[in-house]
N, C-alpha and C. Protein backbone atom coordinates (compact mmCIF):
# COMPACT_ATOMS: atom_id res chain seq x y z
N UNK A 1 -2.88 226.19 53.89
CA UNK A 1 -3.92 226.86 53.17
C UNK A 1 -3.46 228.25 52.76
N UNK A 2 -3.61 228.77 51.91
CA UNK A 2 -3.45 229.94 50.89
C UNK A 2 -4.64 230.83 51.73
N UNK A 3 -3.93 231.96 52.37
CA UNK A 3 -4.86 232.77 52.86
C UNK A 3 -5.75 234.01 51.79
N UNK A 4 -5.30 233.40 50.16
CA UNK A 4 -6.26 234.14 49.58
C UNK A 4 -7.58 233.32 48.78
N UNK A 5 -7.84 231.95 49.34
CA UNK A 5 -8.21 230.61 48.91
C UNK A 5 -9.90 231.14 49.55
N UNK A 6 -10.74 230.91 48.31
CA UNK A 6 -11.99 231.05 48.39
C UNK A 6 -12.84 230.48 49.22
N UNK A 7 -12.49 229.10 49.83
CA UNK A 7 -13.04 228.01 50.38
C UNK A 7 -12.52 228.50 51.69
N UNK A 8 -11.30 228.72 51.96
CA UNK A 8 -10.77 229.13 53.45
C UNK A 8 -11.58 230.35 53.92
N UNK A 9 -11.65 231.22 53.14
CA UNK A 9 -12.26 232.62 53.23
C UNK A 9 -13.98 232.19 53.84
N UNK A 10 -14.21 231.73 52.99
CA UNK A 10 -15.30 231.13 53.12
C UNK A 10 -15.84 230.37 54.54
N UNK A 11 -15.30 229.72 55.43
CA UNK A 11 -14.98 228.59 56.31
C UNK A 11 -15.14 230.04 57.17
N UNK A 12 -14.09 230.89 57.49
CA UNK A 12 -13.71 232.07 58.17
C UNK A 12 -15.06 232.61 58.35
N UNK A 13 -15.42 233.06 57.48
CA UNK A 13 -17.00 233.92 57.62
C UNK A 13 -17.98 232.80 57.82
N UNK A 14 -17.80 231.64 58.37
CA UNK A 14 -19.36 230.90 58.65
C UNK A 14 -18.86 231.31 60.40
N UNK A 15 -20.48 231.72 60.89
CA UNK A 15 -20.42 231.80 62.65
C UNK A 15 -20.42 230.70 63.38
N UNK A 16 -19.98 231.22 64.65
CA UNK A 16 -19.59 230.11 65.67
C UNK A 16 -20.49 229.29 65.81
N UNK A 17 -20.45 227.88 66.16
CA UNK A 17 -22.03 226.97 66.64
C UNK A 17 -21.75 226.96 67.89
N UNK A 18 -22.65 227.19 68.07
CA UNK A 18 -23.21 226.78 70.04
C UNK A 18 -23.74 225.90 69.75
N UNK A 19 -23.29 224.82 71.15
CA UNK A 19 -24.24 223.74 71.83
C UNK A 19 -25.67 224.01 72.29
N UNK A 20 -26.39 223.29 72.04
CA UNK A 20 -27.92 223.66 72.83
C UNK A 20 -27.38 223.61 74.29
N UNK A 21 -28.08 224.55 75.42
CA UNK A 21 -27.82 224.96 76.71
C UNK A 21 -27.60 223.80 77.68
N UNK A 22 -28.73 222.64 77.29
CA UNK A 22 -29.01 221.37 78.37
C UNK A 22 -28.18 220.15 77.53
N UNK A 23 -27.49 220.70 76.58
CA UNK A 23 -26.49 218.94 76.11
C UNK A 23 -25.83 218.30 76.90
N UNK A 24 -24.95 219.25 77.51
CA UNK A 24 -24.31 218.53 78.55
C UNK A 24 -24.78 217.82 79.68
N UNK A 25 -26.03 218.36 80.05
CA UNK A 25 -26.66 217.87 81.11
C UNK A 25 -27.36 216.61 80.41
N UNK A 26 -28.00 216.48 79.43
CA UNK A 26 -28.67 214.95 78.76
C UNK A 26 -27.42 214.32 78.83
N UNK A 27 -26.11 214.89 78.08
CA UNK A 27 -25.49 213.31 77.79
C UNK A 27 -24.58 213.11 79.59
N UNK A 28 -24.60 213.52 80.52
CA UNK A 28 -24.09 213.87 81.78
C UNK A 28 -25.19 212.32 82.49
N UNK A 29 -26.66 212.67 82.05
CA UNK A 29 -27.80 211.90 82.65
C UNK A 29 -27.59 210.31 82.47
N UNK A 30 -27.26 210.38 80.95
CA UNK A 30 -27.36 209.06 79.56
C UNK A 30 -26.09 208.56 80.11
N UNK A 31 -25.02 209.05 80.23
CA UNK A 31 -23.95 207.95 80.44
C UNK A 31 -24.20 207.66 81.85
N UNK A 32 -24.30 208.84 82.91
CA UNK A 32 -25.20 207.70 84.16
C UNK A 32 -25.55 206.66 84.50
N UNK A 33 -26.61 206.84 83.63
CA UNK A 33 -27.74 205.79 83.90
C UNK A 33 -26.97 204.76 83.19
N UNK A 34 -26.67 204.35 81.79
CA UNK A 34 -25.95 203.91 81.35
C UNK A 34 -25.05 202.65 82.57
N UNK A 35 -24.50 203.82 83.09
CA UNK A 35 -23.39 203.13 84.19
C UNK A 35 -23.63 202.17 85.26
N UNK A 36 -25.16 202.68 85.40
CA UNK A 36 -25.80 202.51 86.74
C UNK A 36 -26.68 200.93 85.85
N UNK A 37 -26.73 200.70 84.90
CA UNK A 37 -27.97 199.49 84.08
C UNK A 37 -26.59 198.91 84.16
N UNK A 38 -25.10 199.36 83.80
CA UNK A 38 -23.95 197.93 84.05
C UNK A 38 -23.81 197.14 85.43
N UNK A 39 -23.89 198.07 86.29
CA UNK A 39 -23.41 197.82 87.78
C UNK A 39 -24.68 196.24 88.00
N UNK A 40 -26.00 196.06 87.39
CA UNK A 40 -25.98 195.41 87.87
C UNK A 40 -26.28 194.09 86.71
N UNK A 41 -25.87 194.68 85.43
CA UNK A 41 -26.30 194.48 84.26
C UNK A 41 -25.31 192.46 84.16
N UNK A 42 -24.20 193.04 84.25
CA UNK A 42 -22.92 192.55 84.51
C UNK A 42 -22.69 191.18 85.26
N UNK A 43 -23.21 191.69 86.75
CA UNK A 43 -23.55 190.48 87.19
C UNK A 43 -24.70 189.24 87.37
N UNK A 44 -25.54 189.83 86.71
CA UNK A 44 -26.62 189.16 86.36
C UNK A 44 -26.58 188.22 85.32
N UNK A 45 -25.84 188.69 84.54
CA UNK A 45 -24.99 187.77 82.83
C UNK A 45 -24.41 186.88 83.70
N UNK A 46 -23.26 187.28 84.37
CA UNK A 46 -22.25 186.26 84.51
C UNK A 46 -23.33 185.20 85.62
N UNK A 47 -24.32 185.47 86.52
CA UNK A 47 -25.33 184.81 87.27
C UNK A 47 -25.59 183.66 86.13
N UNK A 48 -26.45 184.16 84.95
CA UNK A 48 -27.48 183.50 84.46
C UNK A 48 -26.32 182.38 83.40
N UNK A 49 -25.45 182.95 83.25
CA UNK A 49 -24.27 181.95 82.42
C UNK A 49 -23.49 180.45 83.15
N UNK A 50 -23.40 181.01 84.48
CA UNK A 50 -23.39 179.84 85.58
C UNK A 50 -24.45 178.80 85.57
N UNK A 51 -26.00 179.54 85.86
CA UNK A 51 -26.71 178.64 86.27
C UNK A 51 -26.82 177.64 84.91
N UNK A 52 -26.50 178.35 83.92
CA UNK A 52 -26.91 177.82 82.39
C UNK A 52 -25.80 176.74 82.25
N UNK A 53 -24.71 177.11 82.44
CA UNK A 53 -23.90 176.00 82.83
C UNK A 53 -23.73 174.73 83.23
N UNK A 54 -24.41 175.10 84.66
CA UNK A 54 -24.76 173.91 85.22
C UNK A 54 -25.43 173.25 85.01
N UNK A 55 -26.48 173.73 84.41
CA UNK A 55 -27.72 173.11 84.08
C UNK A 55 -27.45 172.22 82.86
N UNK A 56 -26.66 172.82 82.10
CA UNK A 56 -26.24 172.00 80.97
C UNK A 56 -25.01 170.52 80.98
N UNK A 57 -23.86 171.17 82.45
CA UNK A 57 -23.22 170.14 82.40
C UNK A 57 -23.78 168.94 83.10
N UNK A 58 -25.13 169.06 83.79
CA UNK A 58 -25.53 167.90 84.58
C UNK A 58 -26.46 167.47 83.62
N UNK A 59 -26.75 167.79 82.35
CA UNK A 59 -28.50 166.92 81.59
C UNK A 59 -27.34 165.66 81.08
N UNK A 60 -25.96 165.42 80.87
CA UNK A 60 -26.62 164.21 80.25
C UNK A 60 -26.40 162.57 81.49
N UNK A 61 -26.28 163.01 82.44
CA UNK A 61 -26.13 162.29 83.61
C UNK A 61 -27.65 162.25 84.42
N UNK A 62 -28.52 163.23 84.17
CA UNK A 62 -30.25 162.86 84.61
C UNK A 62 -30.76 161.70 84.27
N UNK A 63 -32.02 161.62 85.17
CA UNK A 63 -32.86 160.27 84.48
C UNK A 63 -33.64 160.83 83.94
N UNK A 64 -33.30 161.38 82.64
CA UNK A 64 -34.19 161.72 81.23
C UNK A 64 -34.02 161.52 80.13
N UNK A 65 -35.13 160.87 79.35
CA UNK A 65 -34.80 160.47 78.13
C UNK A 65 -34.77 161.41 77.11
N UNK A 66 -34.71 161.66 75.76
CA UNK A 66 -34.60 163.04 74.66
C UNK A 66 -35.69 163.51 75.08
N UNK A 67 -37.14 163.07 75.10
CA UNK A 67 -38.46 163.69 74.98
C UNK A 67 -38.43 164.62 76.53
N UNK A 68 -37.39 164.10 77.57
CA UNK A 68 -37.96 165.26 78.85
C UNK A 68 -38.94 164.46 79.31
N UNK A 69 -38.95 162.87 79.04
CA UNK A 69 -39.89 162.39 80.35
C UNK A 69 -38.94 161.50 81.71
N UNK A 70 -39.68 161.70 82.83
CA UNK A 70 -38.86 160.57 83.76
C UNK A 70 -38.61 159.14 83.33
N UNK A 71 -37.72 158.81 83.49
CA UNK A 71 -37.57 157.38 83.02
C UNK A 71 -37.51 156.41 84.51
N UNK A 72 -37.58 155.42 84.95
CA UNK A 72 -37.82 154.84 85.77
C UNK A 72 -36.68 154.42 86.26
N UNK A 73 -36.19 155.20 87.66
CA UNK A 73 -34.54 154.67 88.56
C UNK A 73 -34.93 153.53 88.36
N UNK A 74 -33.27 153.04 88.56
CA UNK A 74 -32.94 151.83 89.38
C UNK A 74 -31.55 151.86 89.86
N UNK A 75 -31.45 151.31 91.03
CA UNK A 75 -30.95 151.83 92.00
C UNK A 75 -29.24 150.87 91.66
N UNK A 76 -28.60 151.78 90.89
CA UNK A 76 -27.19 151.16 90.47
C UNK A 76 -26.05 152.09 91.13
N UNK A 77 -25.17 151.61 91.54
CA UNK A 77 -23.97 152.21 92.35
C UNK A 77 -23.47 153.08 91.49
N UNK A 78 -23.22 152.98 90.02
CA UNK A 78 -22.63 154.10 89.54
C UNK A 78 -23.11 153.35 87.95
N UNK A 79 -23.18 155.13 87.07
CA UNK A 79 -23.03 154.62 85.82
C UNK A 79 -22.60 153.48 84.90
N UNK A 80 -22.91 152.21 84.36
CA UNK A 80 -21.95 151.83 83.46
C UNK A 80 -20.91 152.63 82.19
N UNK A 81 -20.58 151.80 81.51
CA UNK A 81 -19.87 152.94 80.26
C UNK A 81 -21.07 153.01 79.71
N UNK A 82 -21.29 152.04 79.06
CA UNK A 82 -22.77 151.91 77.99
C UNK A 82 -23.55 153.13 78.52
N UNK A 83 -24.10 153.35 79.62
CA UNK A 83 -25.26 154.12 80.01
C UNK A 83 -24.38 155.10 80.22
N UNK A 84 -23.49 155.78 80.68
CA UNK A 84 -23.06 157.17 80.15
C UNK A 84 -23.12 157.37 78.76
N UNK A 85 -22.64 156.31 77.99
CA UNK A 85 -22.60 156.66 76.19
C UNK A 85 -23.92 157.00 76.09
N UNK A 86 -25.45 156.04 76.29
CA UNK A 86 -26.26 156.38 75.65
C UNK A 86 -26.63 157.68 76.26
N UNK A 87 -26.45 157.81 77.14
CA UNK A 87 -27.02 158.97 77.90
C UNK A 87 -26.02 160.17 77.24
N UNK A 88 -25.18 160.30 76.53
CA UNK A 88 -24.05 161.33 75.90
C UNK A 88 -24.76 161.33 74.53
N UNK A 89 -25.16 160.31 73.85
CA UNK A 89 -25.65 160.06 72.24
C UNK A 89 -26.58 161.15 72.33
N UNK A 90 -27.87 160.39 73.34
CA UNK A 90 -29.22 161.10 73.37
C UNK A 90 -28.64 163.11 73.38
N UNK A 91 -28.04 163.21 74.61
CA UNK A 91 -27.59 164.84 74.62
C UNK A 91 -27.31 165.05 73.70
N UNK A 92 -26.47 164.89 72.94
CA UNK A 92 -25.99 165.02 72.18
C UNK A 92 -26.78 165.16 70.60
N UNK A 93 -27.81 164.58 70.94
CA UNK A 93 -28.75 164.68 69.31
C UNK A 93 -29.93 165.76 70.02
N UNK A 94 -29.91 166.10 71.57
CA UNK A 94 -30.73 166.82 71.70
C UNK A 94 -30.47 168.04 71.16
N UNK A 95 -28.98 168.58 71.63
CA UNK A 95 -28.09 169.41 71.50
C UNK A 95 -28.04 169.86 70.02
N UNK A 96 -28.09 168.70 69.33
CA UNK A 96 -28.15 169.23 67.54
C UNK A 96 -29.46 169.90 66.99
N UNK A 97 -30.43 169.10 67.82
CA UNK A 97 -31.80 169.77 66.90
C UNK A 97 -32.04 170.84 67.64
N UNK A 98 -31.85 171.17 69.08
CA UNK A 98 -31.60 172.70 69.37
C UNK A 98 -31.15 173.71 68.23
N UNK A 99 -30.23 172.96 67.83
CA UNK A 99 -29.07 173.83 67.22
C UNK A 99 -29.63 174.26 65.74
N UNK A 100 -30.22 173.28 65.27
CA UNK A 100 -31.01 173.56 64.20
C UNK A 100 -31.61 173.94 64.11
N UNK A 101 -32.61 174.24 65.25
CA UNK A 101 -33.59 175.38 65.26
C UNK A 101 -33.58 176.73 65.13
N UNK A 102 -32.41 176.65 65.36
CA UNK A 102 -31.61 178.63 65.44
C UNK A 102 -32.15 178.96 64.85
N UNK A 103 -32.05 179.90 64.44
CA UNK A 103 -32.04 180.61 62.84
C UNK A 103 -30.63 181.05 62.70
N UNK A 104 -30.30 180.58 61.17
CA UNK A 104 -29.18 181.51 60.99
C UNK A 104 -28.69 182.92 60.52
N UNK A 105 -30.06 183.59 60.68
CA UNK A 105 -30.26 184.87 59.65
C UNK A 105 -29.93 186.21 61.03
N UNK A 106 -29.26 185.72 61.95
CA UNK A 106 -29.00 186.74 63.14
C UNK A 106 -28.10 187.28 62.07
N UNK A 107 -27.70 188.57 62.88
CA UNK A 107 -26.91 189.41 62.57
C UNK A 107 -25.52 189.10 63.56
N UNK A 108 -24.29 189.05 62.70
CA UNK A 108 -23.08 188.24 63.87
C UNK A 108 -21.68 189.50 63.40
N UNK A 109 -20.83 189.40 64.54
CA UNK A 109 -19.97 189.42 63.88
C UNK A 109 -18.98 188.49 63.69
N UNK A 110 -17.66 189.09 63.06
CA UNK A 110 -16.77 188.31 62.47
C UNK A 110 -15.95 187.14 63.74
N UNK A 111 -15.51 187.73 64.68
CA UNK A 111 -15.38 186.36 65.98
C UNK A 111 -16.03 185.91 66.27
N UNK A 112 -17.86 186.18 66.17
CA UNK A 112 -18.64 185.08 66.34
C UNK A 112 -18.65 183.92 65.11
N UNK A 113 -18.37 184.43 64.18
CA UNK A 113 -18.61 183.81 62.92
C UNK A 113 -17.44 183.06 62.73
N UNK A 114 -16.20 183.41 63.11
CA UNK A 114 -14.60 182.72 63.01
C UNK A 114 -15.56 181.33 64.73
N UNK A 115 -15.59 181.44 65.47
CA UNK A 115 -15.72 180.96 66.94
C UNK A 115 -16.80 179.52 66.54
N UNK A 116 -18.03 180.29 65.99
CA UNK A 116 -18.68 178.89 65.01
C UNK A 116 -18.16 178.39 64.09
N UNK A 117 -17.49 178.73 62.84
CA UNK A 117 -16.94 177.71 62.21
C UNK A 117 -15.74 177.12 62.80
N UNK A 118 -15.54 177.58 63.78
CA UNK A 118 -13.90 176.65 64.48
C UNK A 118 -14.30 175.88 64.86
N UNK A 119 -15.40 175.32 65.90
CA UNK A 119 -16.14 174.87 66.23
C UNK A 119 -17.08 173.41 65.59
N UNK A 120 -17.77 174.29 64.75
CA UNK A 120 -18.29 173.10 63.72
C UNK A 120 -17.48 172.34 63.19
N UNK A 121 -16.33 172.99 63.00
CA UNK A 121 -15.04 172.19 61.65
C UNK A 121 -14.50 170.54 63.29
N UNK A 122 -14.38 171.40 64.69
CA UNK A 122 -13.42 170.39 65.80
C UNK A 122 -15.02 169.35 65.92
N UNK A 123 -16.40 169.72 65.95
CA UNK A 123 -17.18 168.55 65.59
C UNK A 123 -17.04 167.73 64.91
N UNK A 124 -16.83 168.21 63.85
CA UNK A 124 -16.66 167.60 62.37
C UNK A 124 -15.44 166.09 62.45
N UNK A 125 -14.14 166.61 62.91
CA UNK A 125 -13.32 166.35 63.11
C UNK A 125 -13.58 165.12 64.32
N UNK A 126 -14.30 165.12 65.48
CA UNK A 126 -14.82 164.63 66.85
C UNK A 126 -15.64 163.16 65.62
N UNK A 127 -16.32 163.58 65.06
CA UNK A 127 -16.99 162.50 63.96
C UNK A 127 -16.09 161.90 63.80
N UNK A 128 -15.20 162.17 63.10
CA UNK A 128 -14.28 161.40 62.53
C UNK A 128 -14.01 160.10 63.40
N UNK A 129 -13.20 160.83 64.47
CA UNK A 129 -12.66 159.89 65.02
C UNK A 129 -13.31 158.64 65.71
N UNK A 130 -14.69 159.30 65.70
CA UNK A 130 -15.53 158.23 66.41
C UNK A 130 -16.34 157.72 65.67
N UNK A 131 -15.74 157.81 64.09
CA UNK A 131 -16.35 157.01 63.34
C UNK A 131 -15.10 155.66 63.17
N UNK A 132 -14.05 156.03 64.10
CA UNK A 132 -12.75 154.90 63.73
C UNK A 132 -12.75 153.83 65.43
N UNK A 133 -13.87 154.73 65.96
CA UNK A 133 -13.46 154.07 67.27
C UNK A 133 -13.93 152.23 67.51
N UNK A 134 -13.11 151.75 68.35
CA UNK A 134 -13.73 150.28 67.86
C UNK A 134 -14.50 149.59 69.49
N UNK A 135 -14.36 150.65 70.47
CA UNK A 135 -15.00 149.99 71.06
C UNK A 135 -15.90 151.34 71.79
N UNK A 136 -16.31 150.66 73.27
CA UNK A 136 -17.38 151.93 73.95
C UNK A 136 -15.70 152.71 74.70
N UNK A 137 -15.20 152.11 74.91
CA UNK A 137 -14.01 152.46 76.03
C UNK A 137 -13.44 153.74 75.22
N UNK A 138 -13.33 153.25 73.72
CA UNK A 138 -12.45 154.48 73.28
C UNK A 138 -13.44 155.49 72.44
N UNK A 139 -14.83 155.36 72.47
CA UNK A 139 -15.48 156.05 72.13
C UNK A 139 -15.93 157.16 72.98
N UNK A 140 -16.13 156.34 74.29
CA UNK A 140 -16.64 157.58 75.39
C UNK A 140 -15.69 158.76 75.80
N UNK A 141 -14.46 159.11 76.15
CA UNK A 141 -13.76 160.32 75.75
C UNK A 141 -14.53 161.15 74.71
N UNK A 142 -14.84 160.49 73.57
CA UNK A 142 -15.07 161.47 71.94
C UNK A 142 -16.17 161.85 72.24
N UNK A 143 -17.37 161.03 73.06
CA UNK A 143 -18.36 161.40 72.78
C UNK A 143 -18.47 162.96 74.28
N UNK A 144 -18.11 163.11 75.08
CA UNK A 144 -17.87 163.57 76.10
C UNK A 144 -17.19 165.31 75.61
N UNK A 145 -15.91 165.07 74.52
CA UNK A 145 -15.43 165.94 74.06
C UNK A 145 -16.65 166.15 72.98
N UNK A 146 -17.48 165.85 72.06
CA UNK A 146 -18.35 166.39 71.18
C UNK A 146 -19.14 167.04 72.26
N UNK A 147 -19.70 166.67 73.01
CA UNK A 147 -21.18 166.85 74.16
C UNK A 147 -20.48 168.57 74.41
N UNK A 148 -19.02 168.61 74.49
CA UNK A 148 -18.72 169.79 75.35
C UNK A 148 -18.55 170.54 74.18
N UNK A 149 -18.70 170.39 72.74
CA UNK A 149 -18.49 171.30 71.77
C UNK A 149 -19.26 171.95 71.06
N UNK A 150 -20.47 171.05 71.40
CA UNK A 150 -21.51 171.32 70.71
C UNK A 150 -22.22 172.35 71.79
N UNK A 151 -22.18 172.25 73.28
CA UNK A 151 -22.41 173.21 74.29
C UNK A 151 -21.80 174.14 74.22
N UNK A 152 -20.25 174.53 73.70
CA UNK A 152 -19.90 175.68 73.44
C UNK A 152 -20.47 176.37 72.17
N UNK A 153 -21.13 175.43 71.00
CA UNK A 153 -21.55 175.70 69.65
C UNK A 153 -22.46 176.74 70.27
N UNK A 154 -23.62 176.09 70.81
CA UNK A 154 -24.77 176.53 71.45
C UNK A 154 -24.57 177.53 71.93
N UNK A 155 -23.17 177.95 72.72
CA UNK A 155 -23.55 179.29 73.48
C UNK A 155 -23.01 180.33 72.54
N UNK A 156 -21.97 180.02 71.64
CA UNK A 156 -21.53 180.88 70.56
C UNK A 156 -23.08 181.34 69.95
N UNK A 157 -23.60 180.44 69.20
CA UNK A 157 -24.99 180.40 68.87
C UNK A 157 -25.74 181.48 68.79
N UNK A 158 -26.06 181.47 70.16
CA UNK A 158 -27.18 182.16 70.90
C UNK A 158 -26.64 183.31 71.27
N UNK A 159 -25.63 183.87 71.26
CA UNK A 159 -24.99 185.16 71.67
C UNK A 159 -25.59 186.20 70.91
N UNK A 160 -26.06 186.12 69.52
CA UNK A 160 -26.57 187.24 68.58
C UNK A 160 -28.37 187.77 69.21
N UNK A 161 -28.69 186.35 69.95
CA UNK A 161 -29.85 186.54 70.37
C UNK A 161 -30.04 187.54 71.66
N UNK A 162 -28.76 186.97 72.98
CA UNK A 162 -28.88 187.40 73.66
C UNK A 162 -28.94 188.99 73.89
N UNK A 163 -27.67 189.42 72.79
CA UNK A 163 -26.89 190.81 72.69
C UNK A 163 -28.56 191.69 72.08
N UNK A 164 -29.35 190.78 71.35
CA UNK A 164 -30.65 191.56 70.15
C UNK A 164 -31.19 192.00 71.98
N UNK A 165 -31.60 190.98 72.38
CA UNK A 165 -32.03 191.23 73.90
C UNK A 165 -31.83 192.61 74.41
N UNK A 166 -30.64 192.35 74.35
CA UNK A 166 -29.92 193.15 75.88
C UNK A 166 -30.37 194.85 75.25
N UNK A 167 -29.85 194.66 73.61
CA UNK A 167 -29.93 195.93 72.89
C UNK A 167 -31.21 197.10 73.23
N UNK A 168 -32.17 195.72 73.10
CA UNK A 168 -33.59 196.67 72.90
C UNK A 168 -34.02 196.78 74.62
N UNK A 169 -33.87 196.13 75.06
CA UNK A 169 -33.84 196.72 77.26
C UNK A 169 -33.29 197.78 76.90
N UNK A 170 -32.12 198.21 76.08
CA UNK A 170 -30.99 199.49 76.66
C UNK A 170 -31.96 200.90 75.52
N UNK A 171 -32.55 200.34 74.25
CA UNK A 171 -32.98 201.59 74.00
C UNK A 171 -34.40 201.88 74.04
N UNK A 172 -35.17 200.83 74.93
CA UNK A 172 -36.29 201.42 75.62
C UNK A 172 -36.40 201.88 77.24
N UNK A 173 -34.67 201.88 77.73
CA UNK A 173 -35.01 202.38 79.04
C UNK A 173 -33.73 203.65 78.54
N UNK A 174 -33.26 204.32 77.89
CA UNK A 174 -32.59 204.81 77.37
C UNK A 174 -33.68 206.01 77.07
N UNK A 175 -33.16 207.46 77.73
CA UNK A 175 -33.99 209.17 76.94
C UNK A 175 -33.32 209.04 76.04
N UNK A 176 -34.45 209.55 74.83
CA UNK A 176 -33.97 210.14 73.32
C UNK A 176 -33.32 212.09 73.57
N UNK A 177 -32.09 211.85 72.65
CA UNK A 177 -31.36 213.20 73.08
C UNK A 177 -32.28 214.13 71.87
């Protein structure tokens, strides 16, 4: 800079800014607390992602039909193929109209948005093949691998929802500076 430069001169003669007296102490409070909503923030996610888990990898092995009513045991030593398939179909179309219900008008970003179409495209692809399959033997693998893709679809999914969640907990227990 040209120390005879109007704009420099200028810059020179504006006065010092001070901080308001208590800034440090608000943002000292805010990242705190902040710290203190992770400690237990954290494990409560990774809690509720487990139980969600589980819950999901055991529905299509229940005695429930799509609608969520009991269906009537009978007392068989183990699955056939057939009745794992239908019991994978049904999840599996439950799993879609979930999915359709979304809305797609969340706000995402770009790895959520790369993570779903990778996703939709290895469904897509899961069709395929089990549109070539010729029996239950070589169908049930495909249908097993869709069941688990469409559960990852789902949680990709729902992530824009969860995060809208988490957002508005953090700026209604959050002081305005």
């Amino acid at each position: 800079m040209n120390p005879t430069d109007p704009l420099a001169t200028a810059l020179r003669a504006l006065p010092q800014a001070t901080p308001p007296d208590d800034l440090h102490a608000r943002l000292t409070r805010t990242l705190r607390a902040r710290r203190a909503r992770r400690r237990w923030l954290v494990p409560a996610t990774l809690a509720a992602s487990v139980v969600l888990g589980l819950l999901l990898l055991g529905q299509p092995w229940t005695d429930r039909d799509p609608s969520g009513a009991q269906l009537a045991t009978t007392s068989t030593p183990a699955p056939s193929a057939n009745t794992e398939l239908a019991s994978l179909q049904a999840y599996s179309q439950r799993l879609e109209s979930w999915l359709a219900e979304i809305s797609d008008d969340a706000p995402r970003d770009a790895r959520n948005l790369m993570a779903t179409a990778e996703l939709e495209d290895l469904v897509g692809l899961v069709d395929v093949q089990l549109s070539a399959a010729r029996s239950a033997s070589e169908s049930l693998p495909l249908w097993r691998q869709r069941v688990a893709l469409l559960e990852d679809l789902a949680a990709v999914r729902s992530e824009p929802f969860t995060l809208a969640a988490e957002s508005a907990r953090t700026a209604a227990a959050t002081p305005t500076l």
